[in-house]
N, C-alpha and C. Protein backbone atom coordinates (compact mmCIF):
# COMPACT_ATOMS: atom_id res chain seq x y z
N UNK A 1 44.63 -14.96 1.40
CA UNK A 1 43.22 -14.86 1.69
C UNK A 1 42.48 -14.55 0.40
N UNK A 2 41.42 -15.31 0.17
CA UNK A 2 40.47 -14.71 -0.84
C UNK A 2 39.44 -13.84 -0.61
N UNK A 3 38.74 -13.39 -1.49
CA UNK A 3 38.13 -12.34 -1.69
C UNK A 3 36.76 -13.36 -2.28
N UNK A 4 35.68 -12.90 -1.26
CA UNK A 4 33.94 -13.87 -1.31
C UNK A 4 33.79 -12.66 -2.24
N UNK A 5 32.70 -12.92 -3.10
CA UNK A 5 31.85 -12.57 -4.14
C UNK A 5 30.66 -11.77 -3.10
N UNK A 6 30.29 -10.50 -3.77
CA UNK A 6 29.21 -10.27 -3.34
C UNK A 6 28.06 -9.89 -4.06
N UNK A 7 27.07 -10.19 -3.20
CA UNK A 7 25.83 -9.82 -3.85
C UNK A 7 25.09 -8.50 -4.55
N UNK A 8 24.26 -8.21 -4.96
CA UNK A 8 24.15 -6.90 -5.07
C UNK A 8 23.37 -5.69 -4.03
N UNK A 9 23.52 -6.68 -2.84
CA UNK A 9 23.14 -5.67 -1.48
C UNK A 9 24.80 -5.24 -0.86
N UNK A 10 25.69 -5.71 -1.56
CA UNK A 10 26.84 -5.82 -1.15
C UNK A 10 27.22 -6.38 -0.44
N UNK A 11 26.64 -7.25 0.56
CA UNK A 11 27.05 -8.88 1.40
C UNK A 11 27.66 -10.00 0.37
N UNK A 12 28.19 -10.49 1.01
CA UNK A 12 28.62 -11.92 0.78
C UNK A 12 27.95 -12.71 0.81
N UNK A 13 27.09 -14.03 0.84
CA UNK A 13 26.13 -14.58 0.82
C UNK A 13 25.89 -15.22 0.13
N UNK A 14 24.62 -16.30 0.22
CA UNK A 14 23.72 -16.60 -0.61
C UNK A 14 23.18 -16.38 -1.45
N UNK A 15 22.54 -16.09 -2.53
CA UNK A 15 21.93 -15.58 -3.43
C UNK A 15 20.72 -16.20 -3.75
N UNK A 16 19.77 -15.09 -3.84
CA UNK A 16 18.08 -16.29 -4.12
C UNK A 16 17.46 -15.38 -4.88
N UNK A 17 16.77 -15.88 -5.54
CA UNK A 17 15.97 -14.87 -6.63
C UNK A 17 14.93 -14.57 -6.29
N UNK A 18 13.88 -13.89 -6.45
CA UNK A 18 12.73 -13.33 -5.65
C UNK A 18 11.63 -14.35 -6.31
N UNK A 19 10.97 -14.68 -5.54
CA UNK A 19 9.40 -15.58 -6.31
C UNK A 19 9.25 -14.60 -7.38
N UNK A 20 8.43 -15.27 -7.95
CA UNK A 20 8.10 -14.82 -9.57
C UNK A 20 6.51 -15.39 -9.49
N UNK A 21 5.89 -16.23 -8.37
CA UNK A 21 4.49 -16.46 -8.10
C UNK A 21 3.63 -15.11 -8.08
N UNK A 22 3.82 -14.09 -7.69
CA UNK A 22 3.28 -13.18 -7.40
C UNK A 22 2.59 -12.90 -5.88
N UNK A 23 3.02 -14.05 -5.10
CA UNK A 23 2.94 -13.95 -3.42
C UNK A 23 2.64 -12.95 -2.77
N UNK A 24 4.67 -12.49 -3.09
CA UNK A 24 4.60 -10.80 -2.35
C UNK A 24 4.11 -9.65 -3.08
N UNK A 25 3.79 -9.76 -4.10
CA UNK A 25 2.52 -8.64 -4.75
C UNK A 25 1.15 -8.40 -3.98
N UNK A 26 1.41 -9.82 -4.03
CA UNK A 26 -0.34 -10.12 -3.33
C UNK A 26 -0.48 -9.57 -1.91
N UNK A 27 0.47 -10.31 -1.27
CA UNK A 27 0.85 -9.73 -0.05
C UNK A 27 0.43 -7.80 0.81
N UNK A 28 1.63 -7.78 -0.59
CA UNK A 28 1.94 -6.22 -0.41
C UNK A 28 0.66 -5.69 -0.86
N UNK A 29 -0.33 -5.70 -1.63
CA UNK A 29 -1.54 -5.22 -2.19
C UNK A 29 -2.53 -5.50 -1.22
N UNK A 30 -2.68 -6.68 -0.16
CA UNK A 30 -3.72 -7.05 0.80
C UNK A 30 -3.37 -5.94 2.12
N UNK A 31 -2.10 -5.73 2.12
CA UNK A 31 -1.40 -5.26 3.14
C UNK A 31 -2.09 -3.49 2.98
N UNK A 32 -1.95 -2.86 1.90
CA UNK A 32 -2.23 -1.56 1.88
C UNK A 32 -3.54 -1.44 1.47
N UNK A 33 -4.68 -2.48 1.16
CA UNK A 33 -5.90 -2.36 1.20
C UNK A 33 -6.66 -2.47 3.33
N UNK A 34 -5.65 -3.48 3.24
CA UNK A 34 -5.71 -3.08 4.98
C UNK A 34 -5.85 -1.98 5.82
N UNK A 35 -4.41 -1.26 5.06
CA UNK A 35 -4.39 0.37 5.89
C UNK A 35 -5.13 0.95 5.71
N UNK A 36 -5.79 1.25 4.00
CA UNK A 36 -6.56 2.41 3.33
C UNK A 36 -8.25 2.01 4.85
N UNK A 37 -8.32 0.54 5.20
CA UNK A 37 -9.43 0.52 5.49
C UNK A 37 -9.40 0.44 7.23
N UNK A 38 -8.02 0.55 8.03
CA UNK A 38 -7.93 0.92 9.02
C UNK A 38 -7.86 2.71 8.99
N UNK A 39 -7.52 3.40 8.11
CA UNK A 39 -6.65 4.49 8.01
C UNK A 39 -8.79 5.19 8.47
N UNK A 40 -9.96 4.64 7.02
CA UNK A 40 -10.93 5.10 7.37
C UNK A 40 -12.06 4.66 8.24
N UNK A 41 -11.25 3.70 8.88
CA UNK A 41 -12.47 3.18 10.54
C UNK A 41 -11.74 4.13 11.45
N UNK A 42 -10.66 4.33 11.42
CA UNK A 42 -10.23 5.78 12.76
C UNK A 42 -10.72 6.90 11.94
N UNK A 43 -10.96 7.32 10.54
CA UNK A 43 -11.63 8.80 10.22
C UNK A 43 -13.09 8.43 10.61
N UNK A 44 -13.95 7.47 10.56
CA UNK A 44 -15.40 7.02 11.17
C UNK A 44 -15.22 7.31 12.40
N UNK A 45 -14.36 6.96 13.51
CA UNK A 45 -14.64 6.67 14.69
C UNK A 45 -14.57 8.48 15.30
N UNK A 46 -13.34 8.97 14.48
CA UNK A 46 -13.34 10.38 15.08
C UNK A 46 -14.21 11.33 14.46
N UNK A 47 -15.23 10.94 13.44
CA UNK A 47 -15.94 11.69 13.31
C UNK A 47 -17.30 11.68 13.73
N UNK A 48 -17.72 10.32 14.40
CA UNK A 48 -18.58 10.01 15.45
C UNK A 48 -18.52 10.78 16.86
N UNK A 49 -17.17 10.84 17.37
CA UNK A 49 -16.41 11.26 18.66
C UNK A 49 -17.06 13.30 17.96
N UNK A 50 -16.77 13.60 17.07
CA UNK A 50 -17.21 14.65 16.93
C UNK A 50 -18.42 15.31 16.74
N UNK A 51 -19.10 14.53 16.38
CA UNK A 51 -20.54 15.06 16.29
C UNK A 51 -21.14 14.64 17.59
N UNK A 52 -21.10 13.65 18.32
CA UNK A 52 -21.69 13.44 19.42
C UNK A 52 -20.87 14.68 20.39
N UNK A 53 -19.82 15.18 20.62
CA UNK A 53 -18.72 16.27 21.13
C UNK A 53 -17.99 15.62 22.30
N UNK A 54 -17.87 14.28 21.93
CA UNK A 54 -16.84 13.87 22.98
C UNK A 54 -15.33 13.50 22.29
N UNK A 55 -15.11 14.64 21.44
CA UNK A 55 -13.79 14.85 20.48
C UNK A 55 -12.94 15.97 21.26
N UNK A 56 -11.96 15.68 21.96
CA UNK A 56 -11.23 17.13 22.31
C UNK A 56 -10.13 17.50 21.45
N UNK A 57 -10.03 17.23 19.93
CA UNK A 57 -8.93 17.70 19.57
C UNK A 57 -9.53 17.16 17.89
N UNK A 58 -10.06 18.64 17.82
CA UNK A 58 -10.57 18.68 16.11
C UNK A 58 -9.54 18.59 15.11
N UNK A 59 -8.38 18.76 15.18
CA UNK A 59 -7.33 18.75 14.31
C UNK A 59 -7.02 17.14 14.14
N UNK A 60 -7.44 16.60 15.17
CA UNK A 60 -6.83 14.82 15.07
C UNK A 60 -7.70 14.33 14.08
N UNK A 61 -9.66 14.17 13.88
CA UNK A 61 -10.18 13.59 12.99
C UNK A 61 -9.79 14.51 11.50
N UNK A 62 -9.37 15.95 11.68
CA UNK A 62 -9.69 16.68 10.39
C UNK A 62 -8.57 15.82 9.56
N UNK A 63 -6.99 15.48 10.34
CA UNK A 63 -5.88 14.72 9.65
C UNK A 63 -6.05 13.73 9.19
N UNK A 64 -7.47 13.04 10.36
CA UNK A 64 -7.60 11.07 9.42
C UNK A 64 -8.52 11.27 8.33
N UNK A 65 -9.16 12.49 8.37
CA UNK A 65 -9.94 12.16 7.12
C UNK A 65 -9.32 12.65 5.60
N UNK A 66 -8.26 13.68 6.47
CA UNK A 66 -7.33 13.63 5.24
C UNK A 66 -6.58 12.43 4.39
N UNK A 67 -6.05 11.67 5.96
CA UNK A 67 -5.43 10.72 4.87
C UNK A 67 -5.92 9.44 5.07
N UNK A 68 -7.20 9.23 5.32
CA UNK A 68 -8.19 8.18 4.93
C UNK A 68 -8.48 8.94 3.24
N UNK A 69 -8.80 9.52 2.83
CA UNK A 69 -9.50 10.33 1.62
C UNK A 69 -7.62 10.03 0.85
N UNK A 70 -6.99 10.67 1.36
CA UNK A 70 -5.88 10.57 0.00
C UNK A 70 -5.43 8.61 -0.21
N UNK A 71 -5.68 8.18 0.73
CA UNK A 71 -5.11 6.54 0.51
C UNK A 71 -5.98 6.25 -0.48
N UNK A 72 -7.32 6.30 0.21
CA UNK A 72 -8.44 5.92 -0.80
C UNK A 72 -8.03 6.04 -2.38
N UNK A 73 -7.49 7.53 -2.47
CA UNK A 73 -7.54 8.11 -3.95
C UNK A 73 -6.33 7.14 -4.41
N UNK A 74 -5.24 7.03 -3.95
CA UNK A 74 -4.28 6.30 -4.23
C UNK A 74 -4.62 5.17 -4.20
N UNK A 75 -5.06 4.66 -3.71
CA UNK A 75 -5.47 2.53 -3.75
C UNK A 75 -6.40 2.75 -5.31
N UNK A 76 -7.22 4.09 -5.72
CA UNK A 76 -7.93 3.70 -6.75
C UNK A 76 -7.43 3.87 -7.61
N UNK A 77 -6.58 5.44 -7.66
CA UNK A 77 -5.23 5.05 -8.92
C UNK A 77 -4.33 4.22 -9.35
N UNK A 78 -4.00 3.48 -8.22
CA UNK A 78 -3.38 2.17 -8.29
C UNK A 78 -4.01 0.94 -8.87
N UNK A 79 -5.43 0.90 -8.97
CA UNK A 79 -6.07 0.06 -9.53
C UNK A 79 -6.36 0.12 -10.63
N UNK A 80 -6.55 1.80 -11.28
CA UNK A 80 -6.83 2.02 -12.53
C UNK A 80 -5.76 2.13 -13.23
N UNK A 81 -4.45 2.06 -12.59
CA UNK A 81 -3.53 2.04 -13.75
C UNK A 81 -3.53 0.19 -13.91
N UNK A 82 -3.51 -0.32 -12.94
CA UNK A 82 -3.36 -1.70 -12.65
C UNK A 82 -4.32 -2.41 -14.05
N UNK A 83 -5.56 -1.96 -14.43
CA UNK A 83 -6.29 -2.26 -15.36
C UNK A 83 -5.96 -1.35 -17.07
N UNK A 84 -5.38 -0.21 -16.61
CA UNK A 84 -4.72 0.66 -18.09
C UNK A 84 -4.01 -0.96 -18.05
N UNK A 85 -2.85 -1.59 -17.27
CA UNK A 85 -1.69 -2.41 -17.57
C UNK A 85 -2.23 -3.28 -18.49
N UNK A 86 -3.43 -3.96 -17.79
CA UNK A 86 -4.26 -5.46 -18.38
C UNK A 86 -4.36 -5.22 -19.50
N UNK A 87 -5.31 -4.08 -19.97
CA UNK A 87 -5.83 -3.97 -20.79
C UNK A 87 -5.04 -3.67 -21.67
N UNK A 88 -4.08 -3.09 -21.71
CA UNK A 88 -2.45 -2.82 -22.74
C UNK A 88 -1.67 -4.05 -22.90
N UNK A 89 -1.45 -5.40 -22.23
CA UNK A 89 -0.85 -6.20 -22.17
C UNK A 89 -2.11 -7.11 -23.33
N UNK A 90 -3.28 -7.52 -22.93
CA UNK A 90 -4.57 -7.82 -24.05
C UNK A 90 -4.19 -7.34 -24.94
N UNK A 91 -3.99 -6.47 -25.38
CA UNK A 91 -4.20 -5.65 -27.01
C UNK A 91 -2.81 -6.39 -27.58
N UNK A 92 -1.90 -6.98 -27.08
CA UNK A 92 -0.57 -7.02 -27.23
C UNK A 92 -0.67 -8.31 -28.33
N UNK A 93 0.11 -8.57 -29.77
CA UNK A 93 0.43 -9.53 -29.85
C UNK A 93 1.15 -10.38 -29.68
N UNK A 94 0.60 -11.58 -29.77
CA UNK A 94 1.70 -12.80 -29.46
C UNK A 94 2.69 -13.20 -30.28
C-alpha cells in the first residue's frame, strides 16, 4: 500500500491555491462593514425602545451600544492602518 501525500490541512487531496484577485478580501471586508452596520441599527432600535420606555431590559441596548461603538472603532482602525499600508507601499521604490 502507498502512502497519498498530504496537504497542509493534513488531508489528502487536491491542492488549490487561494485567488490572488482579491475576491475574498473584498468579500470578507463587505461582510464586516455589514455587521459594524447591523451591530448599530439594533444599538438605534434599542435606544429608541428606551427613550420612548417600551425597553424592559436596559442592560440589552447598554451591550449593543457597546459593541456597535467598539466595531465601529475597529472597522476605522482597520482602515487607517489599511491607508498607513498604501501610503508605505507609494513611498516604496521600484
Amino acid at each position: 500500500m502507498g502512502v497519498s501525500p498530504t496537504t497542509a490541512t493534513g488531508y489528502a487531496g487536491k491542492t488549490e491555491m487561494p485567488s490572488t484577485d482579491g475576491s475574498q478580501f473584498a468579500t470578507s471586508l463587505t461582510g464586516a462593514i455589514d455587521n459594524v452596520q447591523s451591530l448599530q441599527a439594533t444599538s438605534n432600535d434599542l435606544a429608541i425602545k428606551a427613550v420612548t420606555g417600551d425597553l424592559t431590559d436596559i442592560h440589552a441596548a447598554t451591550l449593543a451600544s457597546s459593541r456597535a461603538s467598539i466595531a465601529l472603532e475597529m472597522a476605522a482602525t482597520f482602515r487607517n492602518r489599511g491607508v498607513e499600508a498604501f501610503n508605505e507601499i507609494m513611498r516604496m521604490q521600484a
